[in-house]
C-alpha atoms as a PDB file:
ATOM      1  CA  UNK A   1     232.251  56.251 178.298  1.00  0.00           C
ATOM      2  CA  UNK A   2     230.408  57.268 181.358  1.00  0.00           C
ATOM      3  CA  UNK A   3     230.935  54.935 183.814  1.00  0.00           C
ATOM      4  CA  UNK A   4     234.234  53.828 185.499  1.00  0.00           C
ATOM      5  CA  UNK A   5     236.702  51.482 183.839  1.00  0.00           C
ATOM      6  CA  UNK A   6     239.463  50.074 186.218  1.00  0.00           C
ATOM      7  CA  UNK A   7     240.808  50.403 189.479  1.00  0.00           C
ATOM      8  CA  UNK A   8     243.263  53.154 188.486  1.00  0.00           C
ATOM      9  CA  UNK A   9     245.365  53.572 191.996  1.00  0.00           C
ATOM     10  CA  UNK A  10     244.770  53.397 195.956  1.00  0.00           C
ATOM     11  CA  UNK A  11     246.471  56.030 198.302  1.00  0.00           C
ATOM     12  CA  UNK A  12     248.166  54.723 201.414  1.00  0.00           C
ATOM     13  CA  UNK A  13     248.750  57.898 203.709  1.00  0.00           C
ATOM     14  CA  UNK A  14     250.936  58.120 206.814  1.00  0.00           C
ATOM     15  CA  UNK A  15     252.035  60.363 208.913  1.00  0.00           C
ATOM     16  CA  UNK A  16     255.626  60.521 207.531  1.00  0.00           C
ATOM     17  CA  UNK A  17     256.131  60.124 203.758  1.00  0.00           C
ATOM     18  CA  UNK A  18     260.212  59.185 204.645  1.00  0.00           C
ATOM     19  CA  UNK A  19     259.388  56.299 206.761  1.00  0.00           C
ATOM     20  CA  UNK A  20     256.291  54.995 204.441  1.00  0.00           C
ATOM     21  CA  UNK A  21     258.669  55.257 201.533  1.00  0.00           C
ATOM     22  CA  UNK A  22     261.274  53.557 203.243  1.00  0.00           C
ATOM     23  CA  UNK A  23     258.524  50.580 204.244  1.00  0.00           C
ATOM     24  CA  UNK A  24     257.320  49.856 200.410  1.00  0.00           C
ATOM     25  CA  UNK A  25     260.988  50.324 199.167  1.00  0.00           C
ATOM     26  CA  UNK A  26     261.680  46.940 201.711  1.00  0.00           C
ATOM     27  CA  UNK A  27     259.269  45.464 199.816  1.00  0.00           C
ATOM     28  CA  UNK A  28     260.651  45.987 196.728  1.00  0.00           C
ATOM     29  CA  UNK A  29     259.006  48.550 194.924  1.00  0.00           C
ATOM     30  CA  UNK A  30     260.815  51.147 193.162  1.00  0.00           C
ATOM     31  CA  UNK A  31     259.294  54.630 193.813  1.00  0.00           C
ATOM     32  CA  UNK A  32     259.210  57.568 192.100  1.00  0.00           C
ATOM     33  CA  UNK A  33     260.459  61.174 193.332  1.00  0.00           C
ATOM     34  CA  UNK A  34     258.702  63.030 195.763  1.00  0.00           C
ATOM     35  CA  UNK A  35     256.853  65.478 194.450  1.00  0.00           C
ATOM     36  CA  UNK A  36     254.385  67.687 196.272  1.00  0.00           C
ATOM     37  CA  UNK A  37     250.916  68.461 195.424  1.00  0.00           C
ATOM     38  CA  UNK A  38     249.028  71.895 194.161  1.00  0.00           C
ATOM     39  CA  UNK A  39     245.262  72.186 192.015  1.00  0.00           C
ATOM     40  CA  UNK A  40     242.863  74.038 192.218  1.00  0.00           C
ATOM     41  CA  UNK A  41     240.420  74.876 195.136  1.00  0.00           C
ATOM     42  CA  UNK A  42     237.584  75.822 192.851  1.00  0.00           C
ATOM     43  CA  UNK A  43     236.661  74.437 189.937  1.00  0.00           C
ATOM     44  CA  UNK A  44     237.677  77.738 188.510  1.00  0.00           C
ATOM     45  CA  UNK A  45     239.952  79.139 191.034  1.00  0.00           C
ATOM     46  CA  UNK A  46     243.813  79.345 190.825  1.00  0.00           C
ATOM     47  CA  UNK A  47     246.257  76.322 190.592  1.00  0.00           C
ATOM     48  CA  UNK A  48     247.775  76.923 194.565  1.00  0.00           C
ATOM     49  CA  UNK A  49     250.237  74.408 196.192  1.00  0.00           C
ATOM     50  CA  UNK A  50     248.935  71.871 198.255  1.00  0.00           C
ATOM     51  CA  UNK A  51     250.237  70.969 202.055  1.00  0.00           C
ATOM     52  CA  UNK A  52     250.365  67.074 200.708  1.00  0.00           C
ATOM     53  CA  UNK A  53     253.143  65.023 198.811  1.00  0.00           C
ATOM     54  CA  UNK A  54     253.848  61.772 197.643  1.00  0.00           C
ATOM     55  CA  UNK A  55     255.804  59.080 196.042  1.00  0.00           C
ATOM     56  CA  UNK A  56     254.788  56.287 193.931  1.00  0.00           C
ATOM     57  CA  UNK A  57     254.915  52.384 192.601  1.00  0.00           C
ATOM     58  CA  UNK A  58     253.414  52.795 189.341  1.00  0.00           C
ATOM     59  CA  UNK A  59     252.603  49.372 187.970  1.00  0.00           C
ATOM     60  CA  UNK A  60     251.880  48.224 184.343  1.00  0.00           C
ATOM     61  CA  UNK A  61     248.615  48.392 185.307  1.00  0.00           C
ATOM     62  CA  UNK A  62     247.468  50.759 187.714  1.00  0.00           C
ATOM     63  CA  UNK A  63     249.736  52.272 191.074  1.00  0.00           C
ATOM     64  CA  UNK A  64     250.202  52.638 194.408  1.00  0.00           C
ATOM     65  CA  UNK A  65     250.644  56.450 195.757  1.00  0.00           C
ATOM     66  CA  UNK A  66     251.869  57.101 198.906  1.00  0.00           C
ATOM     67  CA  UNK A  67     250.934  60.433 200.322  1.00  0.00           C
ATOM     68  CA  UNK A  68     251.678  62.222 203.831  1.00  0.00           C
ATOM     69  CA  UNK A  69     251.586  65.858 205.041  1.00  0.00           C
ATOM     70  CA  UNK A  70     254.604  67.803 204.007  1.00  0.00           C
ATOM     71  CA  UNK A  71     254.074  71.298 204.646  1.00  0.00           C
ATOM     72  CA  UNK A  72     250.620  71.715 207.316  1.00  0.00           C
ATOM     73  CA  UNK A  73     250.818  75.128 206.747  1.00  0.00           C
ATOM     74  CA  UNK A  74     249.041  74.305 202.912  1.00  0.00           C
ATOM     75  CA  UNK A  75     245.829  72.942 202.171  1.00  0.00           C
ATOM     76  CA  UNK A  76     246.125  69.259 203.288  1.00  0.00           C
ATOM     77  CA  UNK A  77     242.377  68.241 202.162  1.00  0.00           C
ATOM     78  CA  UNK A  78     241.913  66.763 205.653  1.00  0.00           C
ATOM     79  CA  UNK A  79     244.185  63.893 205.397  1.00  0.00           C
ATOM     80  CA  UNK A  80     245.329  64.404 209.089  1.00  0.00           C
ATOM     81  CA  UNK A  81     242.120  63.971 209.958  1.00  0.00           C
ATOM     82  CA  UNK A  82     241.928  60.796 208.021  1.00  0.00           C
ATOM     83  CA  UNK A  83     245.438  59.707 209.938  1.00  0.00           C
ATOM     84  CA  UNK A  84     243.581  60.052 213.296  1.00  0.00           C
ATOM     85  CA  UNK A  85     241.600  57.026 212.092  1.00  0.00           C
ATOM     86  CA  UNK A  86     244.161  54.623 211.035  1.00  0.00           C
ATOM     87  CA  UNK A  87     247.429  54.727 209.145  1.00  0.00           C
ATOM     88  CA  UNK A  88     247.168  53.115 205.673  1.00  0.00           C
ATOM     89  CA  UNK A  89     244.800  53.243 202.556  1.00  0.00           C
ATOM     90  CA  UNK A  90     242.124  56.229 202.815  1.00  0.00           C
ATOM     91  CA  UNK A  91     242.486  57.257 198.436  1.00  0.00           C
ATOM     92  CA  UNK A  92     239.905  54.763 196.348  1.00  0.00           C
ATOM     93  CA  UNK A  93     240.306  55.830 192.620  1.00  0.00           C
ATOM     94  CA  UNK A  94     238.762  54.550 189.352  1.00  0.00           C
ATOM     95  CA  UNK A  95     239.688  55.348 185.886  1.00  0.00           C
ATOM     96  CA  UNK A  96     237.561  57.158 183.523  1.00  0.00           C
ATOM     97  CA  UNK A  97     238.115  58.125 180.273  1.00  0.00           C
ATOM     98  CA  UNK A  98     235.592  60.938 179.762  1.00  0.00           C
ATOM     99  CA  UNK A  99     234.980  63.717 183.084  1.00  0.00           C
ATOM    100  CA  UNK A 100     232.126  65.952 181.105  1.00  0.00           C
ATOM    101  CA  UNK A 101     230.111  62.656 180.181  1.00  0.00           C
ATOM    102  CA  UNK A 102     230.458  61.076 183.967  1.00  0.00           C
ATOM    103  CA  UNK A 103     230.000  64.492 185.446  1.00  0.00           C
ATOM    104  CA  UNK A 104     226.720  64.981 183.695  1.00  0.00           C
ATOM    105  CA  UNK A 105     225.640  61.131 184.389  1.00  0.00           C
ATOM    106  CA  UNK A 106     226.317  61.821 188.670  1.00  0.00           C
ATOM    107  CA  UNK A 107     224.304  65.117 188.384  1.00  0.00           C
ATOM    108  CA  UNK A 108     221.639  63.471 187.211  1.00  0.00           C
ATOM    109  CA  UNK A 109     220.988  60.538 189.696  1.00  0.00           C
ATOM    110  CA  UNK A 110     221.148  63.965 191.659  1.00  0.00           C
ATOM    111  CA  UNK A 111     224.629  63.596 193.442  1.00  0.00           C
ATOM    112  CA  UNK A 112     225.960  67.007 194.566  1.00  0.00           C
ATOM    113  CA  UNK A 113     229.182  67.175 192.847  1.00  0.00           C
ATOM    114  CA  UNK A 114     230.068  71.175 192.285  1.00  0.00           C
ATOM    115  CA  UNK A 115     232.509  70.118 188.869  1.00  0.00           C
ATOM    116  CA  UNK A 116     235.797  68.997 188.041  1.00  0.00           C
ATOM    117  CA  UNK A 117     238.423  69.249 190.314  1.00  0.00           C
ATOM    118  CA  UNK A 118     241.959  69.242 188.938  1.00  0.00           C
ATOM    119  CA  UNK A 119     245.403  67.947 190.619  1.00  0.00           C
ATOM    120  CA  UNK A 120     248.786  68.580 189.036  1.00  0.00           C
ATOM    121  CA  UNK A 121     252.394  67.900 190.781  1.00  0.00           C
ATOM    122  CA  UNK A 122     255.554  67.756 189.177  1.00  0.00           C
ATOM    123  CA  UNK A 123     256.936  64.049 188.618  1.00  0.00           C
ATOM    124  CA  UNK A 124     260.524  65.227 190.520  1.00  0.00           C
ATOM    125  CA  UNK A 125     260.144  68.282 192.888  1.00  0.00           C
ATOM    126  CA  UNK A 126     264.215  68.536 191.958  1.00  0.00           C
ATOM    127  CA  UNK A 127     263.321  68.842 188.686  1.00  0.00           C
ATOM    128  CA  UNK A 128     260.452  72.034 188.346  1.00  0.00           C
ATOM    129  CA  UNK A 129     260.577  72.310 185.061  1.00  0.00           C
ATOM    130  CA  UNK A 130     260.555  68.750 184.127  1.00  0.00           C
ATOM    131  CA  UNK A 131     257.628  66.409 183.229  1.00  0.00           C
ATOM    132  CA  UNK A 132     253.804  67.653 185.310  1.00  0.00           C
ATOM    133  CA  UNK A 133     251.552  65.446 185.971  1.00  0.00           C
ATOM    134  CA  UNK A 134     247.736  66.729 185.202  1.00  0.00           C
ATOM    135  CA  UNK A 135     244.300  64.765 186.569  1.00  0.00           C
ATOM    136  CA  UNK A 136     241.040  65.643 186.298  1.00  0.00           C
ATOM    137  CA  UNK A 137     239.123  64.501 189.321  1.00  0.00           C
ATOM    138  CA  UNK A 138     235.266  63.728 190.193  1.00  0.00           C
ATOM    139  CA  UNK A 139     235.289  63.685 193.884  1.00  0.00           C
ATOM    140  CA  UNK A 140     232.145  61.852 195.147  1.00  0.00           C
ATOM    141  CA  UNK A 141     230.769  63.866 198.527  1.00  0.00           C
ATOM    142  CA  UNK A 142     230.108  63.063 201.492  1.00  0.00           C
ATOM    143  CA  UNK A 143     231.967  59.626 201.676  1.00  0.00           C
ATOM    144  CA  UNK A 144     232.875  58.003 205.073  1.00  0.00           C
ATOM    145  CA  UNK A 145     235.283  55.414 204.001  1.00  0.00           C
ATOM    146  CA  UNK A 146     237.667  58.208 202.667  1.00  0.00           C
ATOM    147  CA  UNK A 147     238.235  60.165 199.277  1.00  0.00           C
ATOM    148  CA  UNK A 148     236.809  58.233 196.651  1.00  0.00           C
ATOM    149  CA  UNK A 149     236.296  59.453 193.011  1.00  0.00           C
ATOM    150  CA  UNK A 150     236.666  59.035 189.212  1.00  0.00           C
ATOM    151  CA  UNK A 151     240.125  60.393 187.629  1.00  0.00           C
ATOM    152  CA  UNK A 152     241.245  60.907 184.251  1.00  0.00           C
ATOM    153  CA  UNK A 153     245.045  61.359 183.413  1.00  0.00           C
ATOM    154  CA  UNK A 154     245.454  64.141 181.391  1.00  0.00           C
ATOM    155  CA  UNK A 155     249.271  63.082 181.451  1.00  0.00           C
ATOM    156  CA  UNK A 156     249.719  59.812 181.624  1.00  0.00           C
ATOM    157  CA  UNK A 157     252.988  60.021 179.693  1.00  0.00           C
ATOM    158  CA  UNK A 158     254.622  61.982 182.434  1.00  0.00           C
ATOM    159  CA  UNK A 159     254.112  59.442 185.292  1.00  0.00           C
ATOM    160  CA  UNK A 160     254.428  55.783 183.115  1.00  0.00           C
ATOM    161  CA  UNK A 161     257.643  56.434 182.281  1.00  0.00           C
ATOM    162  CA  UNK A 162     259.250  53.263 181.433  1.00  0.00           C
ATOM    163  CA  UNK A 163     262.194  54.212 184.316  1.00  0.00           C
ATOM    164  CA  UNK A 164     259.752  53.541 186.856  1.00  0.00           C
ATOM    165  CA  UNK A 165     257.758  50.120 186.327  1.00  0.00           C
ATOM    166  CA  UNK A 166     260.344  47.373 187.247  1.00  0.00           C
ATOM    167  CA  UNK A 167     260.485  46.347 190.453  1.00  0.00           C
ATOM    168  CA  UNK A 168     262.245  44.299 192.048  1.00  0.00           C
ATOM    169  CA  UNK A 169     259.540  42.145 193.846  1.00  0.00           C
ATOM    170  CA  UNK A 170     258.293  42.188 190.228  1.00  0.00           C
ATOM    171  CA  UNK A 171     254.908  43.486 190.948  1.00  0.00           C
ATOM    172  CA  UNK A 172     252.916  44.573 187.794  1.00  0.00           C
ATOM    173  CA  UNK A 173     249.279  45.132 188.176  1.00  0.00           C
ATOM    174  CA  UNK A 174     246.757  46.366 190.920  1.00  0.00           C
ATOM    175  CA  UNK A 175     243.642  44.121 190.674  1.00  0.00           C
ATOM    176  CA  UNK A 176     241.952  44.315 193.861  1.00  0.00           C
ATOM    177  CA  UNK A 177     241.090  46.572 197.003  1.00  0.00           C
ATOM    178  CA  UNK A 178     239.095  45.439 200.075  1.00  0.00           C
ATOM    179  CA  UNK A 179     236.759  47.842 201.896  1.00  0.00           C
ATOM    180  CA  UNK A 180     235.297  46.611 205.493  1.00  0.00           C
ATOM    181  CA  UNK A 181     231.878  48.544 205.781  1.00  0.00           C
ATOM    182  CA  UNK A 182     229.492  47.972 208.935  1.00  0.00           C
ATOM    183  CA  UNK A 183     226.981  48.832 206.137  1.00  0.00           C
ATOM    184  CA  UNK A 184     228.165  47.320 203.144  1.00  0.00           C
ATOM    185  CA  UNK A 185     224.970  47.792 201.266  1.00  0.00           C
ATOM    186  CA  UNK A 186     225.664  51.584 201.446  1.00  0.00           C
ATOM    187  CA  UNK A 187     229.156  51.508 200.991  1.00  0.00           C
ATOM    188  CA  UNK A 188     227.998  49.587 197.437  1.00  0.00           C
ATOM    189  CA  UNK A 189     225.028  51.856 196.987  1.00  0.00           C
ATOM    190  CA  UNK A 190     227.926  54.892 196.384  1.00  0.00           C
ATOM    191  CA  UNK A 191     230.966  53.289 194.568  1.00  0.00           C
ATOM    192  CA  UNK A 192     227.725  52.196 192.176  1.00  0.00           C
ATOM    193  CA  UNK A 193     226.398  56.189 192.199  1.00  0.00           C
ATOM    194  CA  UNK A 194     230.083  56.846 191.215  1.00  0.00           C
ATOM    195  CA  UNK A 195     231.042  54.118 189.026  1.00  0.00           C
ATOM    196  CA  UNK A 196     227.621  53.953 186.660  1.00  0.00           C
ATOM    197  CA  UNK A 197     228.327  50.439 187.504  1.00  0.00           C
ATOM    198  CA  UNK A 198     225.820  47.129 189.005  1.00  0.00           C
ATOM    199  CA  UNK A 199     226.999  46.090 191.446  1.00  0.00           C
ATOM    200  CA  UNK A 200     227.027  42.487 192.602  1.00  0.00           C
ATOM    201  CA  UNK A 201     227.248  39.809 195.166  1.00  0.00           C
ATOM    202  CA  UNK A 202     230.874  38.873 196.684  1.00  0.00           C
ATOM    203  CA  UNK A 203     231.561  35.567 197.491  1.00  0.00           C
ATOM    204  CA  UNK A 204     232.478  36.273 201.003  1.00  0.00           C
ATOM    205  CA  UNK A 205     229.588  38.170 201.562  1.00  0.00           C
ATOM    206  CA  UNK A 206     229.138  41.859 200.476  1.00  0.00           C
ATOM    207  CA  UNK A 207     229.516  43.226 197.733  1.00  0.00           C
ATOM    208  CA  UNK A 208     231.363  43.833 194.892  1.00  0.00           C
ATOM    209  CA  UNK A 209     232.280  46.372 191.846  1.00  0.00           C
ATOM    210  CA  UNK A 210     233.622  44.354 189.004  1.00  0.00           C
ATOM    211  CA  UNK A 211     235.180  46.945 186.237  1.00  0.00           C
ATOM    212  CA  UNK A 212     237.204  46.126 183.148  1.00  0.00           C
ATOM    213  CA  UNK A 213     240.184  46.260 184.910  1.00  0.00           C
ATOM    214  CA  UNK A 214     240.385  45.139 189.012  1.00  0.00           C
ATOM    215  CA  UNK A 215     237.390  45.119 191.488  1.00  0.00           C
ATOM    216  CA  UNK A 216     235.962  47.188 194.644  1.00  0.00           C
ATOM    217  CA  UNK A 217     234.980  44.493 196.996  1.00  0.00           C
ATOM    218  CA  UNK A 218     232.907  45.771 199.941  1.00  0.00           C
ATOM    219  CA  UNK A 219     232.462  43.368 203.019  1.00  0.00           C
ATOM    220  CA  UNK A 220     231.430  43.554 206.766  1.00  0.00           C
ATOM    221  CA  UNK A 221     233.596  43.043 209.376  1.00  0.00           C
ATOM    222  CA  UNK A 222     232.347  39.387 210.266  1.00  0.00           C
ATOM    223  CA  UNK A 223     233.890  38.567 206.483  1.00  0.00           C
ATOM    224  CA  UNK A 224     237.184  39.991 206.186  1.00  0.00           C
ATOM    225  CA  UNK A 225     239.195  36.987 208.120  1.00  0.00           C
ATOM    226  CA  UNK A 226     238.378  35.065 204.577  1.00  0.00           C
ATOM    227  CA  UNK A 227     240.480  37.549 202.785  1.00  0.00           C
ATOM    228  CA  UNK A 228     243.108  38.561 204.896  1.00  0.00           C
ATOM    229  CA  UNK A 229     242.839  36.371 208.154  1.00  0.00           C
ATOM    230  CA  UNK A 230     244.554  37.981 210.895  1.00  0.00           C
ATOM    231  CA  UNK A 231     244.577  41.634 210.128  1.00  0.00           C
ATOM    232  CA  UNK A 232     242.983  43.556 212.754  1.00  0.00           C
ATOM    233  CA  UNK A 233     240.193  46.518 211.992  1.00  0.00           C
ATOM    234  CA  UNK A 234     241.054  49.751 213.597  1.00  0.00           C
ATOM    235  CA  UNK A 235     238.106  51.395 212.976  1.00  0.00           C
ATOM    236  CA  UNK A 236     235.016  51.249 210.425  1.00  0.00           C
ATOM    237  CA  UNK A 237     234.336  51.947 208.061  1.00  0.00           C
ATOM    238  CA  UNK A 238     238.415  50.593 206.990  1.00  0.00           C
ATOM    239  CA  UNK A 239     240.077  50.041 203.160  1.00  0.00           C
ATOM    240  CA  UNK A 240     242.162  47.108 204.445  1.00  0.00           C
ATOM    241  CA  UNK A 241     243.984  46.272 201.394  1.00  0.00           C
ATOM    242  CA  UNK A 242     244.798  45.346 198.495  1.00  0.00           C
ATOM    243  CA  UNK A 243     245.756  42.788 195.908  1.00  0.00           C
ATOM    244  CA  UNK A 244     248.466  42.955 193.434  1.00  0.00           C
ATOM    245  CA  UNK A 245     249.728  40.813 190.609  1.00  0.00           C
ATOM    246  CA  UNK A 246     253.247  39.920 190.295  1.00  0.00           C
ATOM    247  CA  UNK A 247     254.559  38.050 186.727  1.00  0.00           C
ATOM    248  CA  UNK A 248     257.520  35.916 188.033  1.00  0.00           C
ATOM    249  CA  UNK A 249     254.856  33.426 190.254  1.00  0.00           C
ATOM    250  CA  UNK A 250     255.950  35.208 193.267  1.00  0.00           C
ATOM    251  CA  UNK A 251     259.610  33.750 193.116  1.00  0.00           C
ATOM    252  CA  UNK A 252     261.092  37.304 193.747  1.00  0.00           C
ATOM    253  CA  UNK A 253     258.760  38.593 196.819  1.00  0.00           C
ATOM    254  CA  UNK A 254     259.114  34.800 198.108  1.00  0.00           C
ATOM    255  CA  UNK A 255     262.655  35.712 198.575  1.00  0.00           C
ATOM    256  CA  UNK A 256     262.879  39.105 199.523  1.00  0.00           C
ATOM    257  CA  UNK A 257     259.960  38.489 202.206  1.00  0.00           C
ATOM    258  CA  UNK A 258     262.243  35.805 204.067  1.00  0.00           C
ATOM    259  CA  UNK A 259     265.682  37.714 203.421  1.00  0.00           C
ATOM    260  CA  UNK A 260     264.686  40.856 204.821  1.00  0.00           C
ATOM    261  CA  UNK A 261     262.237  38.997 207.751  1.00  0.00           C
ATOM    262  CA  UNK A 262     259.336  41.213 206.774  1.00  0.00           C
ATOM    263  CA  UNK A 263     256.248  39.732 208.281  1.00  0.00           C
ATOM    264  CA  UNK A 264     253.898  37.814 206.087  1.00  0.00           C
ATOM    265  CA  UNK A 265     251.788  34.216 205.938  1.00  0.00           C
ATOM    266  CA  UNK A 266     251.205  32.026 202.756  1.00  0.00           C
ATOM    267  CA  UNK A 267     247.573  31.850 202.393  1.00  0.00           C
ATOM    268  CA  UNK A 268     245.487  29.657 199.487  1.00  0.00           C
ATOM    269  CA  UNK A 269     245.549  32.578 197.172  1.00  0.00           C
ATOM    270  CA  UNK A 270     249.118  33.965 197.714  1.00  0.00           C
ATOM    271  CA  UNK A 271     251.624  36.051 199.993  1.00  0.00           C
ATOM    272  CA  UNK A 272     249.586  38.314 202.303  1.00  0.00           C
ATOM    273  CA  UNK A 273     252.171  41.075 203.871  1.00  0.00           C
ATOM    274  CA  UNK A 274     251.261  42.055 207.596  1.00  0.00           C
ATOM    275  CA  UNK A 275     250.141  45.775 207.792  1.00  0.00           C
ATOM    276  CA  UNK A 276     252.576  46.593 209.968  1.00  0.00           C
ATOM    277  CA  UNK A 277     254.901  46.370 207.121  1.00  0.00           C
ATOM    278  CA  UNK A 278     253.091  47.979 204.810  1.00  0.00           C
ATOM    279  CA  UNK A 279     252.293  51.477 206.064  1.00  0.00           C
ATOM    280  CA  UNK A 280     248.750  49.789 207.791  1.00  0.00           C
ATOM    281  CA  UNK A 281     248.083  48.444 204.498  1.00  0.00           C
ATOM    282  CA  UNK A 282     247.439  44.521 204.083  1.00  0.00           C
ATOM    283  CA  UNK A 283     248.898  43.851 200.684  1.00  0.00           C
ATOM    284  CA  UNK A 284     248.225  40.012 198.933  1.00  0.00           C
ATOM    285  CA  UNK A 285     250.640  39.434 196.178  1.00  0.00           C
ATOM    286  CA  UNK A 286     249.001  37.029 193.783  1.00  0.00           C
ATOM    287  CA  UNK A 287     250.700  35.049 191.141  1.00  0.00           C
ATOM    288  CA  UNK A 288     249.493  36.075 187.441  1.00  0.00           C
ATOM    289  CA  UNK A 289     247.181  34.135 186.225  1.00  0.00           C
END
C-alpha cells in the first residue's frame, strides 16, 4: 500500500540511556539489549556506525525505543539538539509495508525527500554476530516536532522475538501518541503529506490521524489538560505521550505503581504515569478493550 498503516513505535530520548532504562524497567517493562546504531548517510553511501543507541519494550503490537547518545564522537542525527528542548519522546514512526510505492506517492505531492534511508543495529551489541535488525526509513523533512517518518522492517523476526514481549506490567500494544502543536493545523497538514492519510477532527480539539492500527492525535496547548491533566509543556511544539494497552485490566501496573511509589493519578480512561517517571514521557495505560 502507499499510505501508512499503524503507529509502529515512538522514541523517548534522554540524555543517559542507563538511567532511562533503569526508569521504564521500574515500570515494568522488560527491555531488550543495548545495541548501538549504524546506516547509511546516503541513500547510497556506506553502512557507518552511528553515535546513538538504544534499548527497547517491544509490545505485541508496536514498541517503545529508548535512545540516548552513546559515543558523540559518531553521527548522532542531532538528537542532542533535540535533548536541549525537553527530555522524552522526539521519534514519531508509522508502519508501511511498501517504501518504493510511498516514496513515489511523497515525491509527487512534491515533498523533498532525497530516497530511502536505511538503519540497521544488532539486537545484542554482546552478541555481533547474532540476529541484525534492518529498516528502511522515509524521513519526512523539515519537521519541527522531531523525526517523523514511515518505516518498514526488513527484519522483523530479529527484534519480535518471543523472549522479549512479556512484561511484567503486562503491557501489549501501543495505540496512541499525543502531539501539542501551537499550530495544529500544520502539524496535521504533514503527518497527512506523510501518511497518504485524511485526517480528521479530535474530540478535544485538533486533530487527528486514525490508521489501521493506533492514532496521531495533534492538539494545542489549551487542550492537552483533557488528556493528560497536569503534565506541564516544556516547550512547543511537544510529543507528550502516549497510550498503551495492557491485557490483565491494569491489575499488574495497579500494583507495581503503588509498591514501588512511582508517581501516577487514576483518570476516567486509565493510569496516567507522571513524566518524571517516565523519561519526560506521560504514559496512560489503558485497559484492553
Amino acid at each position: 500500500m502507499n499510505t501508512a498503516l499503524s503507529l509502529d513505535h515512538v522514541g523517548i530520548a534522554g540524555p543517559d540511556l542507563t538511567a532511562l532504562a533503569a526508569a521504564f524497567e521500574r515500570l515494568g517493562f522488560a527491555l531488550t539489549p543495548i545495541a548501538r546504531h549504524s546506516g547509511r548517510r546516503t541513500p547510497d553511501g556506506p553502512v557507518v556506525p552511528f553515535g546513538t543507541g538504544n534499548r527497547c519494550a517491544m509490545l505485541r503490537a508496536g514498541y517503545l525505543e529508548l535512545i540516548a547518545i552513546v559515543d558523540p564522537q559518531f553521527f548522532t542525527n542531532s538528537l542532542e539538539f533535540s535533548l536541549a528542548r525537553y527530555a522524552g519522546i522526539h521519534i514519531v514512526a508509522l508502519g508501511m509495508d511498501d517504501e518504493e510505492t510511498n516514496l513515489a506517492r511523497m515525491r509527487a505531492a512534491g515533498i523533498d525527500i532525497p530516497g530511502i534511508a536505511y538503519l540497521e543495529r544488532p539486537v545484542d551489541d554482546a552478541d555481533p554476530s547474532g540476529p541484525q535488525a534492518r529498516f528502511a526509513r522515509l524521513i519526512l523533512p523539515d519537521t519541527p516536532e522531531g523525526r517523523i517518518f514511515l518505516i518498514r522492517h526488513l527484519t522483523p523476526e530479529a527484534i519480535w522475538q518471543e523472549r522479549f514481549l512479556s512484561h511484567p506490567n503486562h503491557a501489549v500494544a501501543l495505540v496512541e501518541i499525543v502531539i501539542v502543536s501551537a499550530a495544529p493545523a500544520e502539524t496535521a497538514f504533514r503527518f497527512g503529506q506523510l501518511s497518504g492519510l485524511a485526517i480528521t477532527p479530535d474530540s478535544a480539539g485538533g486533530f487527528s490521524l486514525a490508521l489501521q492500527r493506533g492514532r496521531v492525535r495533534m492538539l494545542g496547548p489549551e487542550s492537552l489538560a483533557q488528556i493528560f491533566p497536569g503534565v506541564a509543556i516544556p516547550s512547543l511544539p511537544f510529543i507528550a505521550g502516549i497510550t498503551i494497552v495492557t491485557d490483565d485490566g491494569n491489575t499488574a501496573i495497579t500494583r507495581l505503581l503503588a509498591e514501588r511509589t512511582i508517581p501516577h493519578q487514576a483518570v476516567a480512561s486509565g493510569l496516567l504515569v507522571d513524566p518524571s517517571a517516565a523519561g519526560g514521557t506521560a504514559i496512560l495505560f489503558k485497559k484492553s478493550s
